[in-house]
Protein backbone atom coordinates (compact mmCIF):
# COMPACT_ATOMS: atom_id res chain seq x y z
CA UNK A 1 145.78 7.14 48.57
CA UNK A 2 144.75 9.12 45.57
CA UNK A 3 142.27 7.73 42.90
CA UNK A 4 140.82 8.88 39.63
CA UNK A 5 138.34 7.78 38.15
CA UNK A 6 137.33 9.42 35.18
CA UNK A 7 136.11 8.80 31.31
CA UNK A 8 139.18 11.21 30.38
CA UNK A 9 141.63 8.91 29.46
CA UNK A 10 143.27 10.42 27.08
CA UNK A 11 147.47 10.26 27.18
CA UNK A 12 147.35 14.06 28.19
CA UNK A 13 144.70 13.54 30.98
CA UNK A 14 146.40 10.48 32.42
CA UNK A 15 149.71 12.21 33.03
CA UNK A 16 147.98 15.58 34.56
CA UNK A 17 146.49 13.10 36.92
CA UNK A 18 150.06 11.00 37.51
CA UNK A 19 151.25 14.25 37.79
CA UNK A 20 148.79 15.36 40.70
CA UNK A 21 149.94 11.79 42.40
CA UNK A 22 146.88 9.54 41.75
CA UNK A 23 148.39 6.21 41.80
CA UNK A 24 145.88 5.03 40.02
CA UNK A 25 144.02 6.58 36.83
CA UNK A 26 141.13 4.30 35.90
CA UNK A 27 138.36 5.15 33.44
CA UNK A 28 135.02 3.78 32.37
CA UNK A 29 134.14 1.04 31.83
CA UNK A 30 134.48 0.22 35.56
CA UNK A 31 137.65 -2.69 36.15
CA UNK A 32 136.50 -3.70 39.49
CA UNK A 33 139.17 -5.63 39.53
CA UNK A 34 141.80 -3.34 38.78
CA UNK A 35 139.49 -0.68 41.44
CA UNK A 36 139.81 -2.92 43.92
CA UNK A 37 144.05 -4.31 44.08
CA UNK A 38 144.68 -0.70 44.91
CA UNK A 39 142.02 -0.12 47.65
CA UNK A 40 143.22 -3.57 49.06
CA UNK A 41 146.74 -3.00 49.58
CA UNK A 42 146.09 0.08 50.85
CA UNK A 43 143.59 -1.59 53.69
CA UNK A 44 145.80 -4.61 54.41
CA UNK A 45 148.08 -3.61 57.34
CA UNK A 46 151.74 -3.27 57.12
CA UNK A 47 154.26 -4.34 59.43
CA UNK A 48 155.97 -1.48 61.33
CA UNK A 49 159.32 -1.79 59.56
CA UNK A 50 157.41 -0.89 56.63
CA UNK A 51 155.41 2.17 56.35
CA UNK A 52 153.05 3.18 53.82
CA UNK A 53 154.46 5.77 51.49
CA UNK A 54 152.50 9.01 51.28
CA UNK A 55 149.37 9.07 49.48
């Protein structure tokens, strides 16, 4: 699982990071929330008949 976090969130910056396959692009100030659904799905377990796709 890729994140960014950056204070570059400017259009242009956000898709040069989409484009390097961050799923998420998240900039200052801090969301903790929104910092924190990604790194919990990507903790909680899956069942076998579903993988995880590729980070």
């Amino acid at each position: 699982m890729k994140l960014n976090w950056t204070d570059l969130e400017t259009p242009n910056e956000i898709a040069r990071g989409r484009a390097a396959c961050f799923r998420e692009y998240l900039t200052r100030p801090l969301d903790i929330d929104r910092f924190l659904k990604p790194v919990d799905a990507a903790a909680t377990p899956r069942p076998e008949s579903q993988p995880r796709a590729p980070a």
